[in-house]
Protein backbone atom coordinates (compact mmCIF):
# COMPACT_ATOMS: atom_id res chain seq x y z
CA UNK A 1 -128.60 18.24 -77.94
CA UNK A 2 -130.72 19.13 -81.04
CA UNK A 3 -128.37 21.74 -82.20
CA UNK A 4 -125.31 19.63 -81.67
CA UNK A 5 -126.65 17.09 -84.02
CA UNK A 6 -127.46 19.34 -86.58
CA UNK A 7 -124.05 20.96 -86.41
CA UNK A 8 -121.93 17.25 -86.73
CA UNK A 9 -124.20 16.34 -89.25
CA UNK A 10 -123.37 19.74 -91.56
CA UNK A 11 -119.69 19.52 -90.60
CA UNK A 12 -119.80 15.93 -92.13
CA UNK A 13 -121.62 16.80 -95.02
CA UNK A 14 -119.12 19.47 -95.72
CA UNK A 15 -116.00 17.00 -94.99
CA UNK A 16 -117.80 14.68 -97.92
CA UNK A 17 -118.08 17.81 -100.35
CA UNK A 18 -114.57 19.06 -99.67
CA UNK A 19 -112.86 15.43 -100.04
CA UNK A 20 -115.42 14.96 -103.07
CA UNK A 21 -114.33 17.88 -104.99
CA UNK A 22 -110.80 16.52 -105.39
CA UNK A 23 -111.86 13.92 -107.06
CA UNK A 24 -112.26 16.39 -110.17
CA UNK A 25 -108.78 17.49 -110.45
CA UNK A 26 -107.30 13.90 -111.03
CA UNK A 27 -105.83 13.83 -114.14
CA UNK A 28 -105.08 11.03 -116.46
CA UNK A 29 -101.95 10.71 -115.63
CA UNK A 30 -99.80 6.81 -113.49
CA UNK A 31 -101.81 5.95 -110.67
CA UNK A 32 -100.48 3.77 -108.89
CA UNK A 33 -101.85 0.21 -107.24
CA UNK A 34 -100.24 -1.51 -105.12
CA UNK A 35 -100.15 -5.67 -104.20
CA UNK A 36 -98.77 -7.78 -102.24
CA UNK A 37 -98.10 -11.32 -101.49
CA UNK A 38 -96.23 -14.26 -99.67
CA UNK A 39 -95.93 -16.52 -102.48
CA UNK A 40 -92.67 -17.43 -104.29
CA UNK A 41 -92.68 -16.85 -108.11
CA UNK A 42 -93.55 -20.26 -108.90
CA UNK A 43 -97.08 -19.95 -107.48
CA UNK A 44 -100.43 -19.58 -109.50
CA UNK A 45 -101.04 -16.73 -107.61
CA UNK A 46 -97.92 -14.58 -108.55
CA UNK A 47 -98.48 -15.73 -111.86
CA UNK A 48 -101.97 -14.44 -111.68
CA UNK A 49 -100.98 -10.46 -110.35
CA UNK A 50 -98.39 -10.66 -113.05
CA UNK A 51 -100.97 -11.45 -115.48
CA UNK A 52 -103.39 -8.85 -113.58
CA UNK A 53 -100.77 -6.06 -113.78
CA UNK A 54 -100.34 -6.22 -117.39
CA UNK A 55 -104.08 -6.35 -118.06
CA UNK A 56 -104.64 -3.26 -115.76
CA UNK A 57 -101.66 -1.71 -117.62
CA UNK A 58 -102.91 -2.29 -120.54
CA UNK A 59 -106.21 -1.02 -119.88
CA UNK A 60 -105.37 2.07 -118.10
């Protein structure tokens, strides 16, 4: 039981390394974020994303 411990918990610790490697070779290139909502184009809300969108545009 011992050894089948140890051996999940190295085969998670090398699943965290391997998908935490890839975060090196992002570039600085268009990512891309995606929102949604149910409100017309009217609403404070949608106004607010719009406003959101071209801040995080802007900043990126």
């Amino acid at each position: 039981m011992k050894l089948i411990k140890k051996v999940l918990g190295a085969l998670m610790c090398l699943v965290f390394m391997v998908s935490a490697t890839g975060c090196s070779s992002v570039t600085n290139g268009k990512r891309i974020v995606r929102v949604a909502t149910m409100q017309s184009e009217t609403h404070p809300e949608y106004l607010g994303l719009l406003k959101f969108k071209e801040y995080v545009e802007k900043e990126l």
